[in-house]
PDB file of N, CA and C in Angstrom:
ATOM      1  N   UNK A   1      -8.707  96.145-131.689  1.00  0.00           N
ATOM      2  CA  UNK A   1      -7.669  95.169-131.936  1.00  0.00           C
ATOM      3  C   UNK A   1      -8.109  93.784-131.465  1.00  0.00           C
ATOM      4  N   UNK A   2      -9.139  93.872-129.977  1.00  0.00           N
ATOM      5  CA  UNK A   2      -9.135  92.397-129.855  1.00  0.00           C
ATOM      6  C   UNK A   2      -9.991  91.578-130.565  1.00  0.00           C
ATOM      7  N   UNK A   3     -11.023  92.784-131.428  1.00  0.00           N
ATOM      8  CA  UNK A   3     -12.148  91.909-132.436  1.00  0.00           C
ATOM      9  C   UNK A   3     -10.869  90.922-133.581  1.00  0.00           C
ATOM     10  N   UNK A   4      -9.833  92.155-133.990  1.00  0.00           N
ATOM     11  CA  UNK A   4      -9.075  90.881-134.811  1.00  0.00           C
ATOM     12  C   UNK A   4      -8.556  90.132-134.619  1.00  0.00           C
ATOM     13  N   UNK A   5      -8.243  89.615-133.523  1.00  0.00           N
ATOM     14  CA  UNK A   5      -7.804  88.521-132.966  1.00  0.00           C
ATOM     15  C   UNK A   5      -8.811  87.650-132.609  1.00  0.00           C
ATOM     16  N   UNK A   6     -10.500  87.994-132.279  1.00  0.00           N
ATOM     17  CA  UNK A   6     -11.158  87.237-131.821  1.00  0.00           C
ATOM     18  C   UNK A   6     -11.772  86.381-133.575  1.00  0.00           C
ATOM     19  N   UNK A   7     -11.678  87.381-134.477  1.00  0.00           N
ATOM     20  CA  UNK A   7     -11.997  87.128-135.431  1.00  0.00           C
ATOM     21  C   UNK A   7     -11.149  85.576-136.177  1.00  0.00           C
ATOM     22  N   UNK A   8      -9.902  85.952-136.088  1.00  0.00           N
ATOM     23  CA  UNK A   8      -9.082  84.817-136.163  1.00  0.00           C
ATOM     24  C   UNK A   8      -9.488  83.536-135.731  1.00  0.00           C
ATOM     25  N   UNK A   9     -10.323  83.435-134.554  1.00  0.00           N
ATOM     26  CA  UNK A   9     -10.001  82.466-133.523  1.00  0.00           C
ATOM     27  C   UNK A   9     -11.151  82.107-134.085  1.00  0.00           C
ATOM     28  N   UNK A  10     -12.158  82.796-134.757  1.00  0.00           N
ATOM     29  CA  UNK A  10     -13.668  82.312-135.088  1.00  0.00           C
ATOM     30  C   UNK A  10     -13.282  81.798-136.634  1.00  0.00           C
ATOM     31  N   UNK A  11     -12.496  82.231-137.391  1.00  0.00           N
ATOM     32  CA  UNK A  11     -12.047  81.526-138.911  1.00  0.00           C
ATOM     33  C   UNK A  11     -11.735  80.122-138.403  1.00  0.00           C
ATOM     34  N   UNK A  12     -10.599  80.075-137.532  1.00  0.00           N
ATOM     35  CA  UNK A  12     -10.477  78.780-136.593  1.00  0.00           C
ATOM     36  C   UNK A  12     -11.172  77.673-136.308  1.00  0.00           C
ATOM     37  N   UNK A  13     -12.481  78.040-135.857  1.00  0.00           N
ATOM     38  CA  UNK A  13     -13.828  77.777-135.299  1.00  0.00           C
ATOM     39  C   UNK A  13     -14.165  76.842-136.080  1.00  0.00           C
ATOM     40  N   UNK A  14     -14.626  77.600-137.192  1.00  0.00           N
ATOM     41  CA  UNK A  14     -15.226  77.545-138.275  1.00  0.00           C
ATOM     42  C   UNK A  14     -14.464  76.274-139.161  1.00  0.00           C
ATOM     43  N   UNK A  15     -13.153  76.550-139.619  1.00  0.00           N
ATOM     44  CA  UNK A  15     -12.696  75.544-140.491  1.00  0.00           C
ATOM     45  C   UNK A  15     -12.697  73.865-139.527  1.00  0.00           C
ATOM     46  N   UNK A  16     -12.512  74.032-138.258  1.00  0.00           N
ATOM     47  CA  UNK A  16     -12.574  72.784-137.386  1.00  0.00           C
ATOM     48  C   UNK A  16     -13.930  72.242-137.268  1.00  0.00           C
ATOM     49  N   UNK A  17     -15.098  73.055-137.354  1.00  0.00           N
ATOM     50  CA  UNK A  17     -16.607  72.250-137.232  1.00  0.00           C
ATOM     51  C   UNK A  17     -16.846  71.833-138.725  1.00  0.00           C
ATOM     52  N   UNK A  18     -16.665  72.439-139.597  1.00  0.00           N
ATOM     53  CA  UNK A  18     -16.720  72.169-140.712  1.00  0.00           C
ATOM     54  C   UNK A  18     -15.743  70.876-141.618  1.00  0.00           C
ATOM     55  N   UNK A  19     -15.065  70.252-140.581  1.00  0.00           N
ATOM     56  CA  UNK A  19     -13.791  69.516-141.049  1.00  0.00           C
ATOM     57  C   UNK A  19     -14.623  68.175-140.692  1.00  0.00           C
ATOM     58  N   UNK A  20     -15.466  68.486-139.580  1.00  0.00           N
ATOM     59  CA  UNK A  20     -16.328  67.304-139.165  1.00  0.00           C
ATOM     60  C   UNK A  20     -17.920  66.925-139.804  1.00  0.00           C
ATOM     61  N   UNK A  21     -18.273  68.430-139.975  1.00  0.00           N
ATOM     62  CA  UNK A  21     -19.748  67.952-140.825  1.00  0.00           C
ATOM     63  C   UNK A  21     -20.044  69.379-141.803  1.00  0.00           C
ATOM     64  N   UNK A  22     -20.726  68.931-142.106  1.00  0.00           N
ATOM     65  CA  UNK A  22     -21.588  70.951-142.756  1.00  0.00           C
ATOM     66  C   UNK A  22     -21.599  71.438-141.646  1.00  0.00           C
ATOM     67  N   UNK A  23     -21.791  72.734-141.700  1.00  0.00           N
ATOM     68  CA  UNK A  23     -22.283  74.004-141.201  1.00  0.00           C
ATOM     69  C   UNK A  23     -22.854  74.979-141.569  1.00  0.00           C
ATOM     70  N   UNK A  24     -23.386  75.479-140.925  1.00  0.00           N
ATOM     71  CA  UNK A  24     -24.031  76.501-141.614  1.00  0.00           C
ATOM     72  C   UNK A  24     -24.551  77.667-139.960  1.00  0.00           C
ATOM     73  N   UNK A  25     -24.361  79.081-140.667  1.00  0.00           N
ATOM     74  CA  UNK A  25     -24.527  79.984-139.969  1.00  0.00           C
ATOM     75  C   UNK A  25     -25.230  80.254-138.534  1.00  0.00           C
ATOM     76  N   UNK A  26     -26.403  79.828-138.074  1.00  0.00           N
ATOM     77  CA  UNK A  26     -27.042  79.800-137.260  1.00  0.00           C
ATOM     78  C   UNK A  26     -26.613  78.861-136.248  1.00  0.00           C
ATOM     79  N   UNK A  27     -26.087  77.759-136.551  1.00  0.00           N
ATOM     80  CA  UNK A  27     -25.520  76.256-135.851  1.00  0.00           C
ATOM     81  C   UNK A  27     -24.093  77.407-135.259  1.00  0.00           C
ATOM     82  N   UNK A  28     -23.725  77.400-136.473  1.00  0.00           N
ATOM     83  CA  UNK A  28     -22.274  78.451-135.943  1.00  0.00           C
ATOM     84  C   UNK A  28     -22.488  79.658-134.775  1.00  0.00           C
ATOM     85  N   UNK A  29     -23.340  80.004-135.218  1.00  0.00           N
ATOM     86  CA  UNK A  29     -23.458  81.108-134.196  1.00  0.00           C
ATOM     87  C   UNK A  29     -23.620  80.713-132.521  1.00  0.00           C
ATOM     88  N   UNK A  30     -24.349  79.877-132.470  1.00  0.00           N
ATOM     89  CA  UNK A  30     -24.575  79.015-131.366  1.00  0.00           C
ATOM     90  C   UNK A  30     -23.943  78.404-130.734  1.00  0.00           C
ATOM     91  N   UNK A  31     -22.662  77.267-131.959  1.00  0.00           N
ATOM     92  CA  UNK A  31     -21.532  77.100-131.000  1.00  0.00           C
ATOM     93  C   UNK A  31     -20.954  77.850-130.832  1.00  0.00           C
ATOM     94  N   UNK A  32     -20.363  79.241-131.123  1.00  0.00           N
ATOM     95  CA  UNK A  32     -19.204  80.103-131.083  1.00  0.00           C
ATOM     96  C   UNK A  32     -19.947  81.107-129.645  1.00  0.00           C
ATOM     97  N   UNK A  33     -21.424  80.650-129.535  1.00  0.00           N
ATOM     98  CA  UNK A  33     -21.474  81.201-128.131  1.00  0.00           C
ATOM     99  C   UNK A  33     -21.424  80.300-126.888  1.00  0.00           C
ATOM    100  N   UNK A  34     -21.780  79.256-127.159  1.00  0.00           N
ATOM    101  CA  UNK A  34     -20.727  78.107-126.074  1.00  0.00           C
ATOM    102  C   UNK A  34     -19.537  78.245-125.766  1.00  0.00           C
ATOM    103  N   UNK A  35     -18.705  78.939-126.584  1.00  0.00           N
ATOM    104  CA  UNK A  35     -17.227  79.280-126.442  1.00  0.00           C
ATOM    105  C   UNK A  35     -16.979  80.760-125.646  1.00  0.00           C
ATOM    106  N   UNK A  36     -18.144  81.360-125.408  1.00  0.00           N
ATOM    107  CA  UNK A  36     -17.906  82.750-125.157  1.00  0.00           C
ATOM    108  C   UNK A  36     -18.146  83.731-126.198  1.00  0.00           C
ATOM    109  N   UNK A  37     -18.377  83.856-127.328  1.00  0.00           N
ATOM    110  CA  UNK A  37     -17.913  84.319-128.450  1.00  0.00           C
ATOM    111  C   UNK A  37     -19.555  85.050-129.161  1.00  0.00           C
ATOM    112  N   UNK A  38     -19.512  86.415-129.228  1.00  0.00           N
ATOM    113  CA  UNK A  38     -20.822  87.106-128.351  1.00  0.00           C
ATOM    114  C   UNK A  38     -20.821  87.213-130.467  1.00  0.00           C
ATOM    115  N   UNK A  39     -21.509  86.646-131.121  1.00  0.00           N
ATOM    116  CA  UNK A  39     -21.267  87.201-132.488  1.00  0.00           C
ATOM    117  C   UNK A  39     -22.798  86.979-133.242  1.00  0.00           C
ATOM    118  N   UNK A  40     -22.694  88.286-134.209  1.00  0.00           N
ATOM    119  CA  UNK A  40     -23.957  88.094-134.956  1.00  0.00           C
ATOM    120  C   UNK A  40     -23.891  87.421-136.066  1.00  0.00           C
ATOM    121  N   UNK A  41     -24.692  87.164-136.716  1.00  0.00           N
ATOM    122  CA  UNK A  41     -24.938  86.973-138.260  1.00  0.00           C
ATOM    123  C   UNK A  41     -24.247  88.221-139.419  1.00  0.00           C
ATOM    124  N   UNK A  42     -24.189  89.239-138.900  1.00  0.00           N
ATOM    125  CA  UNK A  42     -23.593  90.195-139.572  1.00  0.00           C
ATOM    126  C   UNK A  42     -21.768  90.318-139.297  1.00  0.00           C
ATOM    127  N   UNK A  43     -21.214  89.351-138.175  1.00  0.00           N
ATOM    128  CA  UNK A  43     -19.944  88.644-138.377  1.00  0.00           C
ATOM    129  C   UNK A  43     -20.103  87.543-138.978  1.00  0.00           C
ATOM    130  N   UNK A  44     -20.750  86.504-138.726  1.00  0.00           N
ATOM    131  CA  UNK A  44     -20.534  85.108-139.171  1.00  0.00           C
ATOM    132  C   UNK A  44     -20.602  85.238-140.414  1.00  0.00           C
ATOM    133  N   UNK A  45     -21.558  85.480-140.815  1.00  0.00           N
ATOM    134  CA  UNK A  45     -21.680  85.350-142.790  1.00  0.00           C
ATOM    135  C   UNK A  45     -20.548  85.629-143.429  1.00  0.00           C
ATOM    136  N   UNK A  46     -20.037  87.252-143.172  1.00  0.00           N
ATOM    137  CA  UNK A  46     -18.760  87.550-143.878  1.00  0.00           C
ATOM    138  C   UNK A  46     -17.741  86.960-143.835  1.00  0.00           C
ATOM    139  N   UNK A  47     -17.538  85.966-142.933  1.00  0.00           N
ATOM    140  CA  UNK A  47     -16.249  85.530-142.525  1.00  0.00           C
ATOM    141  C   UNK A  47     -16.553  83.990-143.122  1.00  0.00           C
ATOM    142  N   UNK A  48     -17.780  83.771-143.168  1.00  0.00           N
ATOM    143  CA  UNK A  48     -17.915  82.568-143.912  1.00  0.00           C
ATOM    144  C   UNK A  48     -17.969  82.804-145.100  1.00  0.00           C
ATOM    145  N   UNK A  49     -18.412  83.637-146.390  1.00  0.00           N
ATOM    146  CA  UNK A  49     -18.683  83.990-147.683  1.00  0.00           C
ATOM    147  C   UNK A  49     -16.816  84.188-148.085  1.00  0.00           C
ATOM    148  N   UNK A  50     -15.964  84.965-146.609  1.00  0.00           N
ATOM    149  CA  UNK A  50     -14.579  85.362-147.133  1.00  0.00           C
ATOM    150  C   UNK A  50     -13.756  83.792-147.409  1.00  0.00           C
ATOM    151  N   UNK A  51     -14.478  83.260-146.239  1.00  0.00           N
ATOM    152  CA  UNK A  51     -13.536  81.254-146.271  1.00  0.00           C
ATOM    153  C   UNK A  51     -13.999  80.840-147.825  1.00  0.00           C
ATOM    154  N   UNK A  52     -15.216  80.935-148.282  1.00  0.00           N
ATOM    155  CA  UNK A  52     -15.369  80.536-149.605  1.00  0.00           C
ATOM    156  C   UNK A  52     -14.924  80.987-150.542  1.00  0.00           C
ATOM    157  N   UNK A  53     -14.708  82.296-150.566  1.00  0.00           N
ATOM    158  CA  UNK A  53     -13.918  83.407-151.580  1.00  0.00           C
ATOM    159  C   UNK A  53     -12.287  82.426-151.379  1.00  0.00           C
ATOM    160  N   UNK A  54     -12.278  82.518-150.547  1.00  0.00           N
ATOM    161  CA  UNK A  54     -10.696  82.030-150.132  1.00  0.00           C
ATOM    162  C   UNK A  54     -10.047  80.425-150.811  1.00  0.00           C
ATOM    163  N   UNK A  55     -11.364  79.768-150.811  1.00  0.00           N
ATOM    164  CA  UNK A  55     -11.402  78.397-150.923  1.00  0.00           C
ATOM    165  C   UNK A  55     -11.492  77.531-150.384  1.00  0.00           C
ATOM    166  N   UNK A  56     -11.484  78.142-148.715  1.00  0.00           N
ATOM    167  CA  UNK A  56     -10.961  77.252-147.689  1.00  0.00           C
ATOM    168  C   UNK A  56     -12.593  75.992-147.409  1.00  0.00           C
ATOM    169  N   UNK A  57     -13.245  76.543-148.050  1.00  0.00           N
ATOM    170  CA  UNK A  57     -14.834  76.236-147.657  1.00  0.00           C
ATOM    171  C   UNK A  57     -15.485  76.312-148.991  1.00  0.00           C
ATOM    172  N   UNK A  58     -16.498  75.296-148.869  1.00  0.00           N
ATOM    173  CA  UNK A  58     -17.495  74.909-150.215  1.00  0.00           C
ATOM    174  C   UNK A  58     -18.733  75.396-150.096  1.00  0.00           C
ATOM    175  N   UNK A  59     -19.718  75.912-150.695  1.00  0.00           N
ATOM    176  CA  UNK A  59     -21.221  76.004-150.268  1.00  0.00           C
ATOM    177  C   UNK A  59     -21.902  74.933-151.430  1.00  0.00           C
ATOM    178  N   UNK A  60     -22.855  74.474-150.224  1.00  0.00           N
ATOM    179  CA  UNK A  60     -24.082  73.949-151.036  1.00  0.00           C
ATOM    180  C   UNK A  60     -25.561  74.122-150.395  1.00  0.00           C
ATOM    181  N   UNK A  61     -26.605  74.819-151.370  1.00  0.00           N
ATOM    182  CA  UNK A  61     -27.609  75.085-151.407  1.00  0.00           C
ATOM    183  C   UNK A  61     -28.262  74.003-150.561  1.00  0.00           C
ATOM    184  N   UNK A  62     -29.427  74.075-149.637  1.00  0.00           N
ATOM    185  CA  UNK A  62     -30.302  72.904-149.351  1.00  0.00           C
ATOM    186  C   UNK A  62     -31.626  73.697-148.946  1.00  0.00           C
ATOM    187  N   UNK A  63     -32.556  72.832-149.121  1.00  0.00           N
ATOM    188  CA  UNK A  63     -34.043  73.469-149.096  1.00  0.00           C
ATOM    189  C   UNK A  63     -34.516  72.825-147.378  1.00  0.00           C
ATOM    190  N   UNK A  64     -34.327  73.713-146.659  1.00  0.00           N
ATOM    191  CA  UNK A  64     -34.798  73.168-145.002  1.00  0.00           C
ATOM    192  C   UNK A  64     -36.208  74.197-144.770  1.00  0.00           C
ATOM    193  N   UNK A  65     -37.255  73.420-144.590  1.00  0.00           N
ATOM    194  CA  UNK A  65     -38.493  73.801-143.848  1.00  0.00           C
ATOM    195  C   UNK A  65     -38.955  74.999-145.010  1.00  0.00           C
ATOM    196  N   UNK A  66     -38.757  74.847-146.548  1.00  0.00           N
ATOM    197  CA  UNK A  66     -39.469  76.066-147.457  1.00  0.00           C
ATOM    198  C   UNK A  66     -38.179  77.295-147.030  1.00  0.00           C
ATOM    199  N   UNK A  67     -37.097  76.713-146.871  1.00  0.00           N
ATOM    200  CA  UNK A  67     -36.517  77.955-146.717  1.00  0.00           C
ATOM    201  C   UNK A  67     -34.799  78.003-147.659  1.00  0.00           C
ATOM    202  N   UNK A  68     -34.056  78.250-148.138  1.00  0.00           N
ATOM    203  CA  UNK A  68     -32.851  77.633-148.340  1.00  0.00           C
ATOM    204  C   UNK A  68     -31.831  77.928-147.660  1.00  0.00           C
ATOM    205  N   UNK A  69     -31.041  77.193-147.425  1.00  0.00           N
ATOM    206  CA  UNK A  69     -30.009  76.940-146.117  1.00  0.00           C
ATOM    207  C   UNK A  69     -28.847  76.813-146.694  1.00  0.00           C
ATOM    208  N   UNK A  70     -27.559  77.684-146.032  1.00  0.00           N
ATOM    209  CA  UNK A  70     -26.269  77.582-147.027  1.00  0.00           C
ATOM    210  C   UNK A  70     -25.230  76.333-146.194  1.00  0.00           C
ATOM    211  N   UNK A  71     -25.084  75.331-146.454  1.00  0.00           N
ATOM    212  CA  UNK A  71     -24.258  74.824-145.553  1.00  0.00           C
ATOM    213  C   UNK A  71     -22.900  75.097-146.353  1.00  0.00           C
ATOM    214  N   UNK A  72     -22.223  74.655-145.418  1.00  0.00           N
ATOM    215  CA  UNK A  72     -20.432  74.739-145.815  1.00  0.00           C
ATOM    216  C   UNK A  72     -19.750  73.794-145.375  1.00  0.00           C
ATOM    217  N   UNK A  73     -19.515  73.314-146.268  1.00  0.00           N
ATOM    218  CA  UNK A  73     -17.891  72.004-146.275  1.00  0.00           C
ATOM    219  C   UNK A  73     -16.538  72.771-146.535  1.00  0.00           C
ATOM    220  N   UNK A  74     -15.788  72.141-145.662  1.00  0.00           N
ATOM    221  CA  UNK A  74     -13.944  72.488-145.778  1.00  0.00           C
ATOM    222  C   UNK A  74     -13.717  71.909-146.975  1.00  0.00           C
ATOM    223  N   UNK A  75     -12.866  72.477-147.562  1.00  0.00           N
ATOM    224  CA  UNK A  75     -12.089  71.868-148.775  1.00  0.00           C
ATOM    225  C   UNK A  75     -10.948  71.549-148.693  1.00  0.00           C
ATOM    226  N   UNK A  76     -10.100  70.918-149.503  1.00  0.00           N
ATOM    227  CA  UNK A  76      -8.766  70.030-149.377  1.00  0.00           C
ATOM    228  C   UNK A  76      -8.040  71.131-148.732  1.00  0.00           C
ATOM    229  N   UNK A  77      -8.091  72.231-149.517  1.00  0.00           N
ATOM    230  CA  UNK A  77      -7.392  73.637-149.131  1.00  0.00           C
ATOM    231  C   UNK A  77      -7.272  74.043-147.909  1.00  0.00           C
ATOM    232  N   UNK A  78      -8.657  73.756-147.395  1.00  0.00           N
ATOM    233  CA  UNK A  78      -9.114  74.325-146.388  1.00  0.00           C
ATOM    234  C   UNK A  78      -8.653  73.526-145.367  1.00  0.00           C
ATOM    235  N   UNK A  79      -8.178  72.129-145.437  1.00  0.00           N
ATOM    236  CA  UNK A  79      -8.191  71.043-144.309  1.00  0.00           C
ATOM    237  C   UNK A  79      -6.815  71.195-144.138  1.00  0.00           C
ATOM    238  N   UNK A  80      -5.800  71.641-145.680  1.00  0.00           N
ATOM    239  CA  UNK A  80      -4.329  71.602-145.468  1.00  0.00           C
ATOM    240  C   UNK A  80      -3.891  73.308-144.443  1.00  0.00           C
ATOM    241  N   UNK A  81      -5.524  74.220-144.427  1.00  0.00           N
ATOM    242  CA  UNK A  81      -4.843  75.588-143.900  1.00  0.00           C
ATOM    243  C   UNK A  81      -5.549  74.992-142.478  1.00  0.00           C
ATOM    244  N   UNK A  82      -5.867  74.538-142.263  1.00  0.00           N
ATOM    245  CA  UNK A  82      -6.213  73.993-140.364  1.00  0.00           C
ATOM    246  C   UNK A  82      -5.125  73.208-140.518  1.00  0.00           C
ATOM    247  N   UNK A  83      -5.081  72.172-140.977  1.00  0.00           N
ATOM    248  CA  UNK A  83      -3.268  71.308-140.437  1.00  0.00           C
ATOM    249  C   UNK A  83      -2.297  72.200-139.662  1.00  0.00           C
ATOM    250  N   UNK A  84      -2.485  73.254-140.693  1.00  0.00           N
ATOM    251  CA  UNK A  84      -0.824  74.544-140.692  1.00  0.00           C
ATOM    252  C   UNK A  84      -1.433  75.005-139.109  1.00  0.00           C
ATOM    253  N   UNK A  85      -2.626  75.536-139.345  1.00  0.00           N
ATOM    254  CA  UNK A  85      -2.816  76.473-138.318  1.00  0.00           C
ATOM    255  C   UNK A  85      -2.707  75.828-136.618  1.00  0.00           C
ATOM    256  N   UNK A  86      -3.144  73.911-136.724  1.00  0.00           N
ATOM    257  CA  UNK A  86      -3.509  73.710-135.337  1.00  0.00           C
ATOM    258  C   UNK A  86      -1.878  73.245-135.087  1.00  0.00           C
ATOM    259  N   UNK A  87      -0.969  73.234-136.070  1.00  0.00           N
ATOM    260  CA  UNK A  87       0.711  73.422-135.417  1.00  0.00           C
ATOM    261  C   UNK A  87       0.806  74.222-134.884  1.00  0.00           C
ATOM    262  N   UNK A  88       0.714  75.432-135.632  1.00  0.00           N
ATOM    263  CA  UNK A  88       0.835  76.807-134.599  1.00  0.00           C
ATOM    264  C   UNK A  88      -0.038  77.203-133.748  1.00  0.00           C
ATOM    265  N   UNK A  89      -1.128  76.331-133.273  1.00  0.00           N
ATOM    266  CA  UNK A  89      -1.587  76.870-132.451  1.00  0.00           C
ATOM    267  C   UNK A  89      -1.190  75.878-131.216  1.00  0.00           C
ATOM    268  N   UNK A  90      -0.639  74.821-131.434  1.00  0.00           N
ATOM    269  CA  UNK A  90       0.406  73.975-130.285  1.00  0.00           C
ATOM    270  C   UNK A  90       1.087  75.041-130.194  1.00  0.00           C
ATOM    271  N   UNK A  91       2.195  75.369-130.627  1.00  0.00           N
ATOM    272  CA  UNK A  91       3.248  76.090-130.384  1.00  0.00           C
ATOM    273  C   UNK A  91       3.131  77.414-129.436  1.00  0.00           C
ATOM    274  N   UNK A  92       2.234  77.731-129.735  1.00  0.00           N
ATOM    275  CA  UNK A  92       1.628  79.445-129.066  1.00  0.00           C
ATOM    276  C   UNK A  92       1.211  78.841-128.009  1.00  0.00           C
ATOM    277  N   UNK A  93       0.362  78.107-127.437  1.00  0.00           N
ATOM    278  CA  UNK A  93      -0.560  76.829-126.262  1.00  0.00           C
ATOM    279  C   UNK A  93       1.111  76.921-125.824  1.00  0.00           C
ATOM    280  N   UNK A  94       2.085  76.181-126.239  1.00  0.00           N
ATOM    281  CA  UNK A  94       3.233  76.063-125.285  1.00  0.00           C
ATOM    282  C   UNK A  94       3.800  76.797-124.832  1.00  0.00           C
ATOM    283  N   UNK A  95       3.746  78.062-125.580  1.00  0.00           N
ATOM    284  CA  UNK A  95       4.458  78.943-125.207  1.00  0.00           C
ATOM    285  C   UNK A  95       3.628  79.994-123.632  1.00  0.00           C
ATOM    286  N   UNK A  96       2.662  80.583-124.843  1.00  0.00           N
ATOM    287  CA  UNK A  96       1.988  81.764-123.775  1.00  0.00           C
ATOM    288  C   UNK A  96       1.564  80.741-122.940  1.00  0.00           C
ATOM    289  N   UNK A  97       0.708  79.677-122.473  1.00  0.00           N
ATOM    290  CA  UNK A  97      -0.132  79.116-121.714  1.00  0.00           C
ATOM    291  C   UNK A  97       0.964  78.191-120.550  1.00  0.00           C
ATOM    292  N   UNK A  98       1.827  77.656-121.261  1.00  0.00           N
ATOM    293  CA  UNK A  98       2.307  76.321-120.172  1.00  0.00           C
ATOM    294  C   UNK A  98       4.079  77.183-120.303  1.00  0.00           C
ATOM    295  N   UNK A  99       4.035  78.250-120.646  1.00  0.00           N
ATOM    296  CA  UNK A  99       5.617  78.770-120.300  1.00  0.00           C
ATOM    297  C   UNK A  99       6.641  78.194-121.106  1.00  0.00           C
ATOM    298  N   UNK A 100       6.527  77.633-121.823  1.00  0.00           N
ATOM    299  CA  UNK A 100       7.641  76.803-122.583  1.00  0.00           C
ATOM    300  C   UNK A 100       7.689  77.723-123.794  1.00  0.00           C
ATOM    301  N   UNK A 101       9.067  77.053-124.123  1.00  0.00           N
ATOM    302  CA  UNK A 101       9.792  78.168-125.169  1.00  0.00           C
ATOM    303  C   UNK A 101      11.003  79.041-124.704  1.00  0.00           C
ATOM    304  N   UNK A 102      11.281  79.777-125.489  1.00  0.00           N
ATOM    305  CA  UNK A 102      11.950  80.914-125.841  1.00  0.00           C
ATOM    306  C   UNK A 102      11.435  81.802-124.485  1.00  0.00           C
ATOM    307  N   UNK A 103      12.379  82.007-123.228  1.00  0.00           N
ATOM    308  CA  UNK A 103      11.826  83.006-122.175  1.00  0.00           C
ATOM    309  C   UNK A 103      11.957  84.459-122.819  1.00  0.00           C
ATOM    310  N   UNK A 104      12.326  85.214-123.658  1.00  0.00           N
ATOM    311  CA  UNK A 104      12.205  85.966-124.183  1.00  0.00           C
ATOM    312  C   UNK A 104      13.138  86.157-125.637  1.00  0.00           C
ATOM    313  N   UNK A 105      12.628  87.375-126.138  1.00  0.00           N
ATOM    314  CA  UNK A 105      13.107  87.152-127.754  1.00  0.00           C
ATOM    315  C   UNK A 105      14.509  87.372-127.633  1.00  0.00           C
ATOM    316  N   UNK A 106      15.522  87.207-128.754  1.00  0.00           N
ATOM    317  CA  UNK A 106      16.381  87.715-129.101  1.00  0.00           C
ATOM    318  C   UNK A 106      17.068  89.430-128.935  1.00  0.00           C
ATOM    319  N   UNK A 107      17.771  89.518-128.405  1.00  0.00           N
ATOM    320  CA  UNK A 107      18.285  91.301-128.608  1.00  0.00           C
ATOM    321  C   UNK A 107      18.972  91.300-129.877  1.00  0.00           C
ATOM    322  N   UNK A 108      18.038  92.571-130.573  1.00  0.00           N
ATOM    323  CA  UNK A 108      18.485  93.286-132.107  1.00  0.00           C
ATOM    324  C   UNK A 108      19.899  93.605-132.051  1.00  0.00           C
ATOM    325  N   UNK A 109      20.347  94.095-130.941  1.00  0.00           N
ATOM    326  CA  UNK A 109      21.687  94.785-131.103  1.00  0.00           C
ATOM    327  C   UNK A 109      22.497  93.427-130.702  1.00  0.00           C
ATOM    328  N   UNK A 110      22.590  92.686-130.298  1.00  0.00           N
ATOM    329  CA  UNK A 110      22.896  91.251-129.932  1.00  0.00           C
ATOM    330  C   UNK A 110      23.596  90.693-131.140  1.00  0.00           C
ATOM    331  N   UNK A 111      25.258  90.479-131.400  1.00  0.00           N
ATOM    332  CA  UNK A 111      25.838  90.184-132.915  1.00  0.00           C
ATOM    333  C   UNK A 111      25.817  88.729-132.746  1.00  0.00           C
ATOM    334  N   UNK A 112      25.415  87.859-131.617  1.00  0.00           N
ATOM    335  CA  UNK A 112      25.556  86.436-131.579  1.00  0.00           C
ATOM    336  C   UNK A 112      24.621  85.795-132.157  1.00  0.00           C
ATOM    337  N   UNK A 113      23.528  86.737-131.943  1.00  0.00           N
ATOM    338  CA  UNK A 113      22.099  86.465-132.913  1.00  0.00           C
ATOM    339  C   UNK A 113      21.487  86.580-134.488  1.00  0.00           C
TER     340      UNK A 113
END
């Protein structure tokens, strides 16, 4: 369970470095271990090939050192699904981290609710 949540946090990652320049896999991997974030190439790719499937992300071919290199740009799509996401990720930051919010949920059986 906590890979899917860590996974989340690396889609995250990903659409925010990419909002600022290309990226591409190996760079990624590297920052996401500055963060803690213990991941191979056999996570990163898929989750980058799924952002492009998705739309959220562009590829373009480049020829580095005789070799070809996939970088990735965010797309409009992609910049309007980080907007959404870094709201909610204030909101969650206020909540779980600094205590603010809602001290607990609603009661189901509760008719005021």
């Amino acid at each position: 369970m906590l890979r899917d949540f860590f996974l989340g946090f690396i889609k995250i990652h990903i659409l925010h470095h990419a909002a600022h320049a290309p990226v591409f896999g190996l760079a990624l991997i590297r920052e996401l271990a500055r963060h803690g974030y213990d991941v191979s190439p056999g996570t990163v790719y898929p989750v980058l090939h799924e952002l492009e499937r998705a739309g959220y992300l562009s590829r373009e071919d480049q020829v580095v050192r005789g070799k070809i290199r996939k970088y990735y740009r965010i797309t409009p799509r992609g910049r309007r699904a980080l907007a959404e996401v870094r709201v909610k990720i204030a909101e969650l930051v206020a909540e779980v981290l600094r205590g603010e919010g809602p001290s607990s949920l609603p009661d189901a059986d509760d008719p005021a609710e």
